[in-house]
Protein backbone atom coordinates (compact mmCIF):
# COMPACT_ATOMS: atom_id res chain seq x y z
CA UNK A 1 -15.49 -2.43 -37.51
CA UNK A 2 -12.29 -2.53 -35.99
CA UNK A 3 -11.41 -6.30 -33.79
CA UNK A 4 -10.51 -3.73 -30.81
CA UNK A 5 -13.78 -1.65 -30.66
CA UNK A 6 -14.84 -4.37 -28.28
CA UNK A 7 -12.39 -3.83 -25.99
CA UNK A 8 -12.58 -0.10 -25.83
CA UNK A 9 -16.63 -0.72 -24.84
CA UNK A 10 -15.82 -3.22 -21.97
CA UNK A 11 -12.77 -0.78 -21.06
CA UNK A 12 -14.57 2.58 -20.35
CA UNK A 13 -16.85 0.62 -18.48
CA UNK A 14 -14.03 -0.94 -16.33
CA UNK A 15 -12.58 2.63 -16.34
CA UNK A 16 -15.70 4.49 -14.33
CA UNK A 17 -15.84 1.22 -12.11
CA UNK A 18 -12.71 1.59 -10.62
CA UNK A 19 -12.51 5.72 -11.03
CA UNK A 20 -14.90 5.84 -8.61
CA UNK A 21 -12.78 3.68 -6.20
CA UNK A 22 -10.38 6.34 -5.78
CA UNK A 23 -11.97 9.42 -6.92
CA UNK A 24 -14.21 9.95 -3.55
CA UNK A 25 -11.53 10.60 -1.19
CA UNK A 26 -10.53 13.90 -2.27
CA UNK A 27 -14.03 15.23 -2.55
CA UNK A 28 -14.60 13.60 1.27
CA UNK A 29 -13.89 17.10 2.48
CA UNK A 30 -16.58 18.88 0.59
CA UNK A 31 -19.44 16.34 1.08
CA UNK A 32 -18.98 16.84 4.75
CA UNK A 33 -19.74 20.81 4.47
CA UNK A 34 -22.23 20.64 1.79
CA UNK A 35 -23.67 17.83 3.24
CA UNK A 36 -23.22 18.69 6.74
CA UNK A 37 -22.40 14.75 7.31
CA UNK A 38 -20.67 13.50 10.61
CA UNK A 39 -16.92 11.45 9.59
CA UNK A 40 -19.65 7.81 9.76
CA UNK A 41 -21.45 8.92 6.95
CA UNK A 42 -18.20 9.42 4.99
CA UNK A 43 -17.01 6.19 5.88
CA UNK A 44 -20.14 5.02 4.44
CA UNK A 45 -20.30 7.30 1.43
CA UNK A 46 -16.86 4.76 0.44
CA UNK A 47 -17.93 1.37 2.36
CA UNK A 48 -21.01 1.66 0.84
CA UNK A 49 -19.85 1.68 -2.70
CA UNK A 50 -17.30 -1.22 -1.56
CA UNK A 51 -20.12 -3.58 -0.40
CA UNK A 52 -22.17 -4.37 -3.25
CA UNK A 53 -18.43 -4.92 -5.00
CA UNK A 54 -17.94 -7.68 -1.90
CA UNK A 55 -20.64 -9.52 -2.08
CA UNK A 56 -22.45 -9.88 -5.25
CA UNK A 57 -19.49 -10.39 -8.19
CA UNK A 58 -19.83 -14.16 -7.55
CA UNK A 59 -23.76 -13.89 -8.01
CA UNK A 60 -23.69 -11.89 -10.75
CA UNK A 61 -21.13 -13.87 -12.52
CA UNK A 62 -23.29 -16.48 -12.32
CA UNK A 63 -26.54 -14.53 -13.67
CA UNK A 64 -24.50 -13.59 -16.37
CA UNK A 65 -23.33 -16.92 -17.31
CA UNK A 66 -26.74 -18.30 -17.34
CA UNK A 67 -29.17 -14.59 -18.82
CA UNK A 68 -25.92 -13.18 -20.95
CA UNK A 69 -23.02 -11.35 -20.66
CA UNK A 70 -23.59 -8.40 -22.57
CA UNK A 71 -26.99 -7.89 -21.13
CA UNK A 72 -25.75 -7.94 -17.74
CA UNK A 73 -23.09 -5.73 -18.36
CA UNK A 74 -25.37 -3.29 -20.45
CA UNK A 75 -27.57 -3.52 -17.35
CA UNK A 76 -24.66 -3.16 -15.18
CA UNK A 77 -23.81 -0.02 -16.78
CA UNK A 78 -27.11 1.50 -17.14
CA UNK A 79 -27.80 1.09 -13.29
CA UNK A 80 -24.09 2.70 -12.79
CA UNK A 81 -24.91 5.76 -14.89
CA UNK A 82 -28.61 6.07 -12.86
CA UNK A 83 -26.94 5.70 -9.69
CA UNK A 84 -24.13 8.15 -10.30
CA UNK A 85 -26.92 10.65 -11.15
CA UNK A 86 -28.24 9.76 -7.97
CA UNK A 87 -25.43 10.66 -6.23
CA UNK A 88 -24.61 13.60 -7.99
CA UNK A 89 -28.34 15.26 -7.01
CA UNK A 90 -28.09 13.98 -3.52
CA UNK A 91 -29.31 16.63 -0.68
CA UNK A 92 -28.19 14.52 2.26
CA UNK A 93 -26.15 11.90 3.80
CA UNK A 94 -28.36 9.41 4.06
CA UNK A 95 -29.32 10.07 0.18
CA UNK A 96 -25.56 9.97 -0.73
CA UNK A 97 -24.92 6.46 0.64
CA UNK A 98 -28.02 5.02 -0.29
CA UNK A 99 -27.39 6.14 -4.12
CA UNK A 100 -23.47 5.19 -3.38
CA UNK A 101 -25.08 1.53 -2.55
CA UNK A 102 -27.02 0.82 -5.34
CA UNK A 103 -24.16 2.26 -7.51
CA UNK A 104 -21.92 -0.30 -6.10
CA UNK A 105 -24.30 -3.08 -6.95
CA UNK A 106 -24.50 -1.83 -10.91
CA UNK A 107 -20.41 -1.61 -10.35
CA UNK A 108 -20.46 -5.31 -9.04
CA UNK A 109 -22.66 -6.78 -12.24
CA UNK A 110 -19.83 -5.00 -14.21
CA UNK A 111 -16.96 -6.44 -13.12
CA UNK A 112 -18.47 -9.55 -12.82
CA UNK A 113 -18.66 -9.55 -17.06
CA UNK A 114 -16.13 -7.49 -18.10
CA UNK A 115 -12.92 -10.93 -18.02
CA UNK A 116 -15.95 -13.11 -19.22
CA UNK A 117 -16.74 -10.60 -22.43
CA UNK A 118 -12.88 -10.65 -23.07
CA UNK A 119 -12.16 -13.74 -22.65
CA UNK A 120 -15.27 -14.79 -25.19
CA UNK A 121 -14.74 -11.88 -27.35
CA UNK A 122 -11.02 -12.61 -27.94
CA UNK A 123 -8.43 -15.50 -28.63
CA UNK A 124 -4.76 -16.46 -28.74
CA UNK A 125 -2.63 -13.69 -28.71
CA UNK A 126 -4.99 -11.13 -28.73
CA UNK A 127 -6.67 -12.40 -25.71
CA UNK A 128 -3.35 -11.74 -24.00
CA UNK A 129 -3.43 -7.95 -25.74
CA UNK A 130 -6.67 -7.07 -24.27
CA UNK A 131 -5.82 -8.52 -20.71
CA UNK A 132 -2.72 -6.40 -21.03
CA UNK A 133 -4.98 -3.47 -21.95
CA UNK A 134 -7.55 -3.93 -19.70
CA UNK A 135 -5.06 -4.70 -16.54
CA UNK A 136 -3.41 -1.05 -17.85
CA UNK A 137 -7.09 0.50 -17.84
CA UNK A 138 -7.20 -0.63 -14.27
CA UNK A 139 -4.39 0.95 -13.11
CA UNK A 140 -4.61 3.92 -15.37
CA UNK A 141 -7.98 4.64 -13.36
CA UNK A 142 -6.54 3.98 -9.81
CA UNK A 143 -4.13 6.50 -10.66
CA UNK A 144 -6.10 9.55 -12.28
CA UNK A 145 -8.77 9.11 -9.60
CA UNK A 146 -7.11 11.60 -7.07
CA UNK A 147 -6.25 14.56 -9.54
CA UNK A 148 -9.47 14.13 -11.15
CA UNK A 149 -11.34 14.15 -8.23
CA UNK A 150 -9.71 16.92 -6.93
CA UNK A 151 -9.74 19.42 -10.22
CA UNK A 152 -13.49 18.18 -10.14
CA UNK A 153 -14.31 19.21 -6.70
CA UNK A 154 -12.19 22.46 -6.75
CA UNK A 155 -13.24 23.82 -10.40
CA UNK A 156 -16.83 22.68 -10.79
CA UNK A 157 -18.15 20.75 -7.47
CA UNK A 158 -18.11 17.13 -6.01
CA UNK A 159 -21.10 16.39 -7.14
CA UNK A 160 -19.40 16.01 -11.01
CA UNK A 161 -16.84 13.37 -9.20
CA UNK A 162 -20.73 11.23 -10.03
CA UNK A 163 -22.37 13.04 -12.63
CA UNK A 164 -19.16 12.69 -15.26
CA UNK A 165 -19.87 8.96 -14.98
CA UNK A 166 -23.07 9.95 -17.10
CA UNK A 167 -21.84 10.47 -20.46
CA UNK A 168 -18.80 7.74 -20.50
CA UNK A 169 -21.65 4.96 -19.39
CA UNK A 170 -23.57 6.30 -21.89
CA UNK A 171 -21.06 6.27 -24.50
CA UNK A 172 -20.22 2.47 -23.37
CA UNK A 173 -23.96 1.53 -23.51
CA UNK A 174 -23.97 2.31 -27.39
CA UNK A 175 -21.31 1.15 -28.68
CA UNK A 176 -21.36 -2.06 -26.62
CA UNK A 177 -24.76 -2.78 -28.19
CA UNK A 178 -23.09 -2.08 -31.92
CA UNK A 179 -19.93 -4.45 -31.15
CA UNK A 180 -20.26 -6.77 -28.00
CA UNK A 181 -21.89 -10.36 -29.39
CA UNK A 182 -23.69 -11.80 -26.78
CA UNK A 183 -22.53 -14.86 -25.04
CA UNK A 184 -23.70 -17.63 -22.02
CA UNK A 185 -23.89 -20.51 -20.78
CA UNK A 186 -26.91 -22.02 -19.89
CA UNK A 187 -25.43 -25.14 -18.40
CA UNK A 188 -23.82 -22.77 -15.63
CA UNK A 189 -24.56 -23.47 -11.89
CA UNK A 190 -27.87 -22.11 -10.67
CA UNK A 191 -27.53 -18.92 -7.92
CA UNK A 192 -27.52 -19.39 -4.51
CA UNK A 193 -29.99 -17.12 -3.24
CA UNK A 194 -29.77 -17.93 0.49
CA UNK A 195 -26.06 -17.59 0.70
CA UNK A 196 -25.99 -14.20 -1.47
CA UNK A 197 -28.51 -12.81 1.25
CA UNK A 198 -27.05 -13.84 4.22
CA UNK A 199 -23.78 -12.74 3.47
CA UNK A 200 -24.82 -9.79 2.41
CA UNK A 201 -27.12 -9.39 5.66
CA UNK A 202 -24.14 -10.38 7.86
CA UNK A 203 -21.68 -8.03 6.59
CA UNK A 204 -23.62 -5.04 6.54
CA UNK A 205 -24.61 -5.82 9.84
CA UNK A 206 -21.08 -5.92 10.58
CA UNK A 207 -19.82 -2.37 9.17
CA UNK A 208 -22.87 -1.13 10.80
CA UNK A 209 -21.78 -2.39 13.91
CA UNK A 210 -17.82 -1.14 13.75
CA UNK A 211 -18.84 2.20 11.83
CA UNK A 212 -21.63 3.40 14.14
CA UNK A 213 -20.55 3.05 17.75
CA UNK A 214 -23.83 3.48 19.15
CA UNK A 215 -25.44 1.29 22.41
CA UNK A 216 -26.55 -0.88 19.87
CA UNK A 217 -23.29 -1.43 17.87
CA UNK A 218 -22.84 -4.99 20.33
CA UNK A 219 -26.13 -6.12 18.98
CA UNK A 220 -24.88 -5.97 15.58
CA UNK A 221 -22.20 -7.69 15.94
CA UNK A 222 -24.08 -10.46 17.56
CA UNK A 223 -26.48 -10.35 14.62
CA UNK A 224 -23.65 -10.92 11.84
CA UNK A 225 -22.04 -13.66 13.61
CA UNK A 226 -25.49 -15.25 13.66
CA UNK A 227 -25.61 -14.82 10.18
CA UNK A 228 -22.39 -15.47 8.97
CA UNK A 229 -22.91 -18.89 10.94
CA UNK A 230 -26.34 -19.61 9.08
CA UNK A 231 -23.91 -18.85 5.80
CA UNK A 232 -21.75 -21.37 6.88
CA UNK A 233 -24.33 -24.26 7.49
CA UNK A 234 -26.06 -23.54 4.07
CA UNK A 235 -23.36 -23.24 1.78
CA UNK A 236 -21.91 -27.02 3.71
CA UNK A 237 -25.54 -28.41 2.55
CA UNK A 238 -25.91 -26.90 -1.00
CA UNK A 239 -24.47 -28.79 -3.95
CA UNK A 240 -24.08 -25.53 -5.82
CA UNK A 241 -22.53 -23.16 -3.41
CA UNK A 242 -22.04 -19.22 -3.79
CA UNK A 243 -18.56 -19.82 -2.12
CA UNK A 244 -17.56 -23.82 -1.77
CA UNK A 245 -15.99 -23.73 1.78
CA UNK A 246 -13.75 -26.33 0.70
CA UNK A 247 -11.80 -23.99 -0.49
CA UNK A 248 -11.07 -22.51 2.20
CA UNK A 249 -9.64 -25.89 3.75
CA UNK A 250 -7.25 -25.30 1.28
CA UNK A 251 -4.08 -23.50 2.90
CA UNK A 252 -2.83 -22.01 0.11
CA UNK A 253 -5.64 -20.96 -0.49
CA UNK A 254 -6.61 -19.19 2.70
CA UNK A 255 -3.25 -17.90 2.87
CA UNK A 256 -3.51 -15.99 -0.56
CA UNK A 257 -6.98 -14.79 0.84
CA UNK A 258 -5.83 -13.35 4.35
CA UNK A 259 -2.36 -11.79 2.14
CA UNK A 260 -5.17 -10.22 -0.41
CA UNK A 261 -7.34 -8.78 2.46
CA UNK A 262 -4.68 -7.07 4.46
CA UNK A 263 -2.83 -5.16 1.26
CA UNK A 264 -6.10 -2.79 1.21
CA UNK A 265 -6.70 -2.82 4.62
CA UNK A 266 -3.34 -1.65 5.16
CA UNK A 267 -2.73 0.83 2.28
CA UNK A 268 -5.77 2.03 0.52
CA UNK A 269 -7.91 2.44 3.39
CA UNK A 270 -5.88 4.96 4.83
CA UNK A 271 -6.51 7.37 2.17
CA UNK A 272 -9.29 8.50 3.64
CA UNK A 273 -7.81 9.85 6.97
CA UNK A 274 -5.26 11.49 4.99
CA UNK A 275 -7.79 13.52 2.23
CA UNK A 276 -9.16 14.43 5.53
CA UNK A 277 -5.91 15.76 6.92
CA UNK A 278 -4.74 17.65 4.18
CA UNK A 279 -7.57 19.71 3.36
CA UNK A 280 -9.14 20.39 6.53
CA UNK A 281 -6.64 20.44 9.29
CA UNK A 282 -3.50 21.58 6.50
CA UNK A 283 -6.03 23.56 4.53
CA UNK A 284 -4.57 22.09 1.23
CA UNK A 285 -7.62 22.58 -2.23
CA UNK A 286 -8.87 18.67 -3.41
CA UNK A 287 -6.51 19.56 -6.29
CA UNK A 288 -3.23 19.54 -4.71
CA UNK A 289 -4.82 17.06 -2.34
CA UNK A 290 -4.99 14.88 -5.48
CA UNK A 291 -1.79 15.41 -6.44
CA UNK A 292 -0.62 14.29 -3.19
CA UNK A 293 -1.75 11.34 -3.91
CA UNK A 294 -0.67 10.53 -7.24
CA UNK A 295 3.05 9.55 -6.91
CA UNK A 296 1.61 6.09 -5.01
CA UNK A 297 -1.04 5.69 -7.74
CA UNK A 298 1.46 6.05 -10.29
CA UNK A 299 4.02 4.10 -9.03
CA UNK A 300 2.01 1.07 -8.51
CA UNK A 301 0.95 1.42 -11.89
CA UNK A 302 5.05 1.43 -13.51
CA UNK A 303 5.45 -1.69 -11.14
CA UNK A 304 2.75 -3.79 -12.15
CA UNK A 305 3.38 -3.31 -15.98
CA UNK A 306 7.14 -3.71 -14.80
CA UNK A 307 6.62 -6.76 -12.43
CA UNK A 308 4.57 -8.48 -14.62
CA UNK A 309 6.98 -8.64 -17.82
CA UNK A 310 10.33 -9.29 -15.78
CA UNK A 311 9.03 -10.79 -12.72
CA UNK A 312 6.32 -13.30 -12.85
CA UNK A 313 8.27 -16.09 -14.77
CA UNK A 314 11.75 -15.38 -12.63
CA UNK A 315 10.27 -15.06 -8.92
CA UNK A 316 7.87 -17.45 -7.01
CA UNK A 317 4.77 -15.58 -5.99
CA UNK A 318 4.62 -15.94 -2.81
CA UNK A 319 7.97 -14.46 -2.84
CA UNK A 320 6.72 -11.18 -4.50
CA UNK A 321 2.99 -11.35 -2.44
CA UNK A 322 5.60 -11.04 0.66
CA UNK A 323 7.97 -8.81 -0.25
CA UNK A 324 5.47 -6.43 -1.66
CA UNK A 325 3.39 -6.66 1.72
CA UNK A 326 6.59 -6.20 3.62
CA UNK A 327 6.98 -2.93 1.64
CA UNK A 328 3.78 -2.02 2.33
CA UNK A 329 4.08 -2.59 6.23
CA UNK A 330 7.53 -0.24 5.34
CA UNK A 331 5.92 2.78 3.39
CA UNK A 332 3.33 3.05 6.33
CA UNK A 333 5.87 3.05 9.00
CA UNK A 334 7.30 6.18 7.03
CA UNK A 335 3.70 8.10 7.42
CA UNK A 336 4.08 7.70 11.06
CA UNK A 337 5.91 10.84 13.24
CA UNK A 338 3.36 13.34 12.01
CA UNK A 339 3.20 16.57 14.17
CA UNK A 340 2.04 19.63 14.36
CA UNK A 341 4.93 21.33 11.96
CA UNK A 342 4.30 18.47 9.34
CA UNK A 343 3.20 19.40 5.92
CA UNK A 344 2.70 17.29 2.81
CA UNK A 345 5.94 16.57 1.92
CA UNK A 346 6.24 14.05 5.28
CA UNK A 347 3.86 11.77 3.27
CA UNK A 348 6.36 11.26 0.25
CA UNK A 349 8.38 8.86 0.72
CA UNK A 350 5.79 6.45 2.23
CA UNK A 351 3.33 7.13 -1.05
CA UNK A 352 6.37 6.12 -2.93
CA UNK A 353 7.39 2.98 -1.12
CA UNK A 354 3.79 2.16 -1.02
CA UNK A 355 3.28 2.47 -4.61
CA UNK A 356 6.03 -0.30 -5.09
CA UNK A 357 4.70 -2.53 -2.78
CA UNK A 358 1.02 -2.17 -4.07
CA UNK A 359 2.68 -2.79 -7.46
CA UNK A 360 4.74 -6.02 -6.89
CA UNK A 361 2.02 -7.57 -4.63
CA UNK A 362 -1.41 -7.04 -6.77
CA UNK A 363 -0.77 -9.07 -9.92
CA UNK A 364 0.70 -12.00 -7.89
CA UNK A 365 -2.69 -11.90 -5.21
CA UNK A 366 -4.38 -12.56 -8.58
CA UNK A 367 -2.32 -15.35 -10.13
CA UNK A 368 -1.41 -17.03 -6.68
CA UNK A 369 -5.61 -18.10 -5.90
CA UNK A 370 -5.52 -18.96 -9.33
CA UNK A 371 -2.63 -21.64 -8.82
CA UNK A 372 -3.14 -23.12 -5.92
CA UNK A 373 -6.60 -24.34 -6.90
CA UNK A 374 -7.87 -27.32 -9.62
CA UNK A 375 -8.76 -25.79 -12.79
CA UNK A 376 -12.42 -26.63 -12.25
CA UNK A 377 -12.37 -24.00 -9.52
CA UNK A 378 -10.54 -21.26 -11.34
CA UNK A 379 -13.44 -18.88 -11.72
CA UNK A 380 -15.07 -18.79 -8.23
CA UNK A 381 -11.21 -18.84 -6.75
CA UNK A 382 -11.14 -15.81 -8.59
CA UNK A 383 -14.03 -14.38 -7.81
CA UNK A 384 -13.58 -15.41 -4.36
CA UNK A 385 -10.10 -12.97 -4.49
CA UNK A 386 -11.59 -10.44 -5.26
CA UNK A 387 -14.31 -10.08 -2.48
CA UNK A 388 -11.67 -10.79 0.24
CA UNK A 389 -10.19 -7.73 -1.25
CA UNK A 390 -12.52 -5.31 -1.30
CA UNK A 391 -13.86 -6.88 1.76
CA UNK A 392 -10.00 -5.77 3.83
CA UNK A 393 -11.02 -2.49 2.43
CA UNK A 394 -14.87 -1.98 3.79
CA UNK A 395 -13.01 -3.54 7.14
CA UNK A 396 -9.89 -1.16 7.08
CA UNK A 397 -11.90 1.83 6.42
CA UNK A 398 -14.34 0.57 9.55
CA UNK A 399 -11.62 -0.60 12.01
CA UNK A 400 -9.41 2.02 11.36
CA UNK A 401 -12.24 4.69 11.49
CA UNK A 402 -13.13 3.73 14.48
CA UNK A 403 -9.42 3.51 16.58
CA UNK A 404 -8.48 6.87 14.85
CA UNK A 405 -11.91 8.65 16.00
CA UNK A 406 -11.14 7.46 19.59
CA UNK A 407 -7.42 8.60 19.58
CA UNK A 408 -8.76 11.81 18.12
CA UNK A 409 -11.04 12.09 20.92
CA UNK A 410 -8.78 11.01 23.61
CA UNK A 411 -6.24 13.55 22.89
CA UNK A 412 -8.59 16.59 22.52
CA UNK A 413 -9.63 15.57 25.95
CA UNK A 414 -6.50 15.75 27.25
CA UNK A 415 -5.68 19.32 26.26
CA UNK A 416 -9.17 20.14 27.30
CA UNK A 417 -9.88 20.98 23.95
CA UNK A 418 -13.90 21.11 22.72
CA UNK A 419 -14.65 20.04 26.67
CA UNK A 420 -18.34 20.75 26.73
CA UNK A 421 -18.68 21.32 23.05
CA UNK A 422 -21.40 18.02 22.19
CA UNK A 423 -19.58 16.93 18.94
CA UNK A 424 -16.79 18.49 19.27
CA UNK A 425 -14.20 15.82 18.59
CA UNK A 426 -16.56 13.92 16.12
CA UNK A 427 -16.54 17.14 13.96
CA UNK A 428 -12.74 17.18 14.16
CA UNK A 429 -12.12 13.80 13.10
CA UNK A 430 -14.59 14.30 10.04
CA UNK A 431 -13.02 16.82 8.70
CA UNK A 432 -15.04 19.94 9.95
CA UNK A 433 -11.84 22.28 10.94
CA UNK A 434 -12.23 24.85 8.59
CA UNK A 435 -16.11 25.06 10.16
CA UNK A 436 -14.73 25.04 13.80
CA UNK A 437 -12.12 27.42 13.40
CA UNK A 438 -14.31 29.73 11.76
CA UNK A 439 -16.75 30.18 14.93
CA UNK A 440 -13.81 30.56 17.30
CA UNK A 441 -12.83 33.99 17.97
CA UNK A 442 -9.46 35.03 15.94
CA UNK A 443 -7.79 35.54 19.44
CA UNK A 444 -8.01 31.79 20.39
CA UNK A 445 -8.00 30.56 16.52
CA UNK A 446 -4.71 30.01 16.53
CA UNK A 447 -3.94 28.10 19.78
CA UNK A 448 -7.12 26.01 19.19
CA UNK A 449 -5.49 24.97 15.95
CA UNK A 450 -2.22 24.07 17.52
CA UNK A 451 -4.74 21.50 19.87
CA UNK A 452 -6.72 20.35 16.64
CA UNK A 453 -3.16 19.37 14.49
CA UNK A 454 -1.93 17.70 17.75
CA UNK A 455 -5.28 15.62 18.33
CA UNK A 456 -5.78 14.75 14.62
CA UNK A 457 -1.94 13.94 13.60
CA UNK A 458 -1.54 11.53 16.96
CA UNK A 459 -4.99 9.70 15.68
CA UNK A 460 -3.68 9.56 12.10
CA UNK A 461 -0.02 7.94 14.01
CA UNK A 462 -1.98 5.56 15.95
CA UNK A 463 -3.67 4.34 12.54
CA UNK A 464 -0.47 3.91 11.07
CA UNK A 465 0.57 1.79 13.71
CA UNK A 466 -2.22 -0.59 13.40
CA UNK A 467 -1.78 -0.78 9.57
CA UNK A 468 1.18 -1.32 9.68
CA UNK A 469 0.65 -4.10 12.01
CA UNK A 470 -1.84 -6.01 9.35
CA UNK A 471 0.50 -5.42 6.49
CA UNK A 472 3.70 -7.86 8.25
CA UNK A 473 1.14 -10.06 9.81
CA UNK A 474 -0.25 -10.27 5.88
CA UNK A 475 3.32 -10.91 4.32
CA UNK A 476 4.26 -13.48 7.30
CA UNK A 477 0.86 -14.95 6.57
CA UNK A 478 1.99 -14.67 2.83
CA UNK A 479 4.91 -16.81 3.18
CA UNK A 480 3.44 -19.71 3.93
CA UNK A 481 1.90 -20.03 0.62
CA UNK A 482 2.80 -22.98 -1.33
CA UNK A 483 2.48 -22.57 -5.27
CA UNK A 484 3.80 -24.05 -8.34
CA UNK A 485 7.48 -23.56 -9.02
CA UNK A 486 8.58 -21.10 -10.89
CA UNK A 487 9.89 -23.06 -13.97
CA UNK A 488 6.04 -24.24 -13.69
CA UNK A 489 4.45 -20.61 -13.14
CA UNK A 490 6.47 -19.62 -16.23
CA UNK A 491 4.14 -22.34 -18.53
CA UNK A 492 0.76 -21.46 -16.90
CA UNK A 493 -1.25 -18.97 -19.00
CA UNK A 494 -4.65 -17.95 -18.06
CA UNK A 495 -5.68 -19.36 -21.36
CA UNK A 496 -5.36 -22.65 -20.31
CA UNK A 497 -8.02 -22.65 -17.50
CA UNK A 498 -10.73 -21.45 -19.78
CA UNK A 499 -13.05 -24.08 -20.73
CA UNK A 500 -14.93 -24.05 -24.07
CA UNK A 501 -18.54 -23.55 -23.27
CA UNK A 502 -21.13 -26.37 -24.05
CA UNK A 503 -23.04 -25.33 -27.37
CA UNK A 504 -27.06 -25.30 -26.51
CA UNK A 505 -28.76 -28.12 -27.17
């Protein structure tokens, strides 16, 4: 068969995985009516997916290394198509994010083999072909996932946003057992169990805490910091570490992970508040919600093919991880002044700036942790980038959720609006408009609209603010990094830091 057949199997794998990134928010709308779920549980429905992609890469990485690659990531997809059918059937909330959980975790054992299958599977120049490919399948997913969520949701139903991950897992699972070889390492460092579990334990403790402001919230907070501090004093005493906190004595380093958290904090985080606001409180259908959406996606995909060829051996990267979080911090700045009179077309030329400073800043994040670290540490630097990524998203969607529920709140309050009404405000802010509108008498439908755009568009400005805050503390926090010249950047190929694996003996 063809040399490339393995890279379309690992590929449409990769491709679901990060669809369903994206895909979600412009089907968050129609969950919360089916479902009848309160705006937490559709913070969850996308933290909870986002999790299991935190935490367990690194672990599973590892499992990999030492079981095989192939069978992880066969596993990996066969839990991912389960789980999506899962979701799909799901009859409530609590069903949704439970199924959206596990999904995550076959997502995580995924990614975790898909560079490691490529980077076994393929040499030389074509090992620089199928990065290339792959890195295009990555943004090529990113930036479908609106439209195709919303033609989903509007033509069929948001449940096939899930149950179309069926038949392209199942198409990966046979022909990655006809063309993947199987690979490992059985030298590879053994898992650290208690570190996976109390990470894991102390951030969902944590999102628990900022996502569900209940009495209890303060506990869990108290209850991650316990555990995160338990993390910290095993991972010091192990010799084989999930994360080696030495690392994080490195400045570089910590600088390139605080720059790669706040990007998705910032930017992608926020998509959810707007899929909210432009189908329930502008009445907009999930497709042209989608297709609001798409100029960013599609941007940041031109400027990390573009960036990438013409930039990476002529500017330092901490130069572009700045500038492109500077942009960032820019394009949200442009969201802000919504009102009551604003329509889609306010969001434009923030989704375009954003898309360029996604685009210059995400292949840098990458290459930067890569860099600044001894070759020896390469792959868990790596891995290590990528939680701290998805981990500023699970944390931007919380934060954020929370400060924009509380403006929303405050202002209804202020016009009086929903006084009395138990709910009121929370049914606002999770998109339930359509719902509330619809019980209100058509004499006072219109004026208790007027209140509803005024309450939800000064929460959504507030949220801007504070995003944009992250992204300029992220690019001032960027500049500090210290990497290899560029004359030096220019000679360093990802090639070089792979290490032949020790044959069995």
């Amino acid at each position: 068969m063809s040399k490339w057949w393995p890279l379309v199997a690992i590929c449409l794998g990769t491709f679901v995985l990060l669809l369903d990134l994206t895909i979600v928010n412009v089907a968050l709308p129609a969950m919360a009516t089916s479902l009848n779920a309160r705006f937490s549980d559709l913070q969850w429905v996308v933290d909870g997916y986002v999790v299991g992609l935190v935490v367990l890469p690194l672990t599973f990485g590892t499992l990999a290394d030492l079981h095989g690659r192939r069978r992880g990531y066969l596993i990996g997809l066969v839990l991912f198509a389960a789980t999506s059918l899962a979701c799909g059937l799901a009859t409530t909330p609590m069903l949704l994010i439970g199924a959206r959980v596990a999904q995550g975790v076959g997502g995580a054992l995924m990614f975790a083999t898909t560079l490691a299958l490529l980077s076994r599977t393929y040499g030389g120049r074509d090992r620089g072909t199928a990065y290339g490919v792959w890195g295009a399948v990555l943004g090529g997913a990113t930036a479908i996932g609106p439209i195709a969520g919303g033609v989903l949701t509007e033509y069929l139903s948001w449940r096939w946003i899930f149950l179309v991950n069926v038949p392209i897992c199942a198409a990966a699972v046979g022909l990655s057992l006809a063309v993947l070889a199987e690979s490992a390492n059985p030298r590879a460092r053994r898992v650290d169990w208690p570190g996976v579990l109390l990470f894991s334990f102390a951030m969902t403790c944590l999102l628990l805490g900022l996502i569900d402001t209940a009495a209890w919230a303060p506990w869990m907070y108290l209850v991650s910091t316990l555990a995160l501090a338990a993390f910290v004093v095993i991972e010091l005493r192990r010799d084989e570490p999930m994360l080696d906190l030495g690392l994080l004595r490195n400045r570089a380093f910590l600088a390139v992970s605080i720059a790669a958290m706040t990007m998705p904090f910032a930017v992608f985080s926020l998509f959810l508040f707007l899929a909210l606001w432009t189908q329930s409180v502008l009445g907009m259908s999930p497709v042209q919600a989608g297709l609001v959406f798409m100029p960013l996606s599609l941007v940041q995909l031109a400027t990390s093919i573009l960036s990438g060829k013409y930039l990476h051996t002529r500017i330092a990267e901490r130069t572009q991880i700045t500038v492109g979080l500077l942009v960032c911090g820019c394009s949200v700045l442009l969201f802000r002044g919504l009102d009551n009179h604003s329509s889609w077309p306010a969001l434009m030329p923030g989704m375009l700036l954003g898309g360029l400073g996604v685009g210059l800043a995400s292949a840098p994040l990458i290459s930067a942790a890569m860099s600044v670290v001894p070759p020896d540490q390469a792959g868990m630097a790596s891995g290590a980038n990528s939680t701290f990524q998805r981990l500023g998203s699970a944390l931007g969607i919380a934060i954020l959720g929370v400060l924009f529920a509380h403006e929303v709140q405050s202002q209804l309050a202020v016009s009086g609006t929903g006084t009395g009404i138990p709910g009121f405000a929370a049914a606002v802010a999770g998109g339930g408009t359509p719902e509330l509108l619809a019980a209100t008498p058509q004499p006072a439908r219109a004026a208790l609209a007027d209140h509803i755009k005024t309450g939800f568009t000064a929460g959504l400005n507030h949220t801007f603010t504070i995003a944009a805050t992250v992204a300029f503390i992220g690019a001032a926090v960027a500049w500090s990094i210290k990497t290899p010249e560029v004359q030096d950047v220019s000679h360093r190929t990802d090639t070089a830091r792979i290490v032949p694996e020790p044959k069995p003996r």
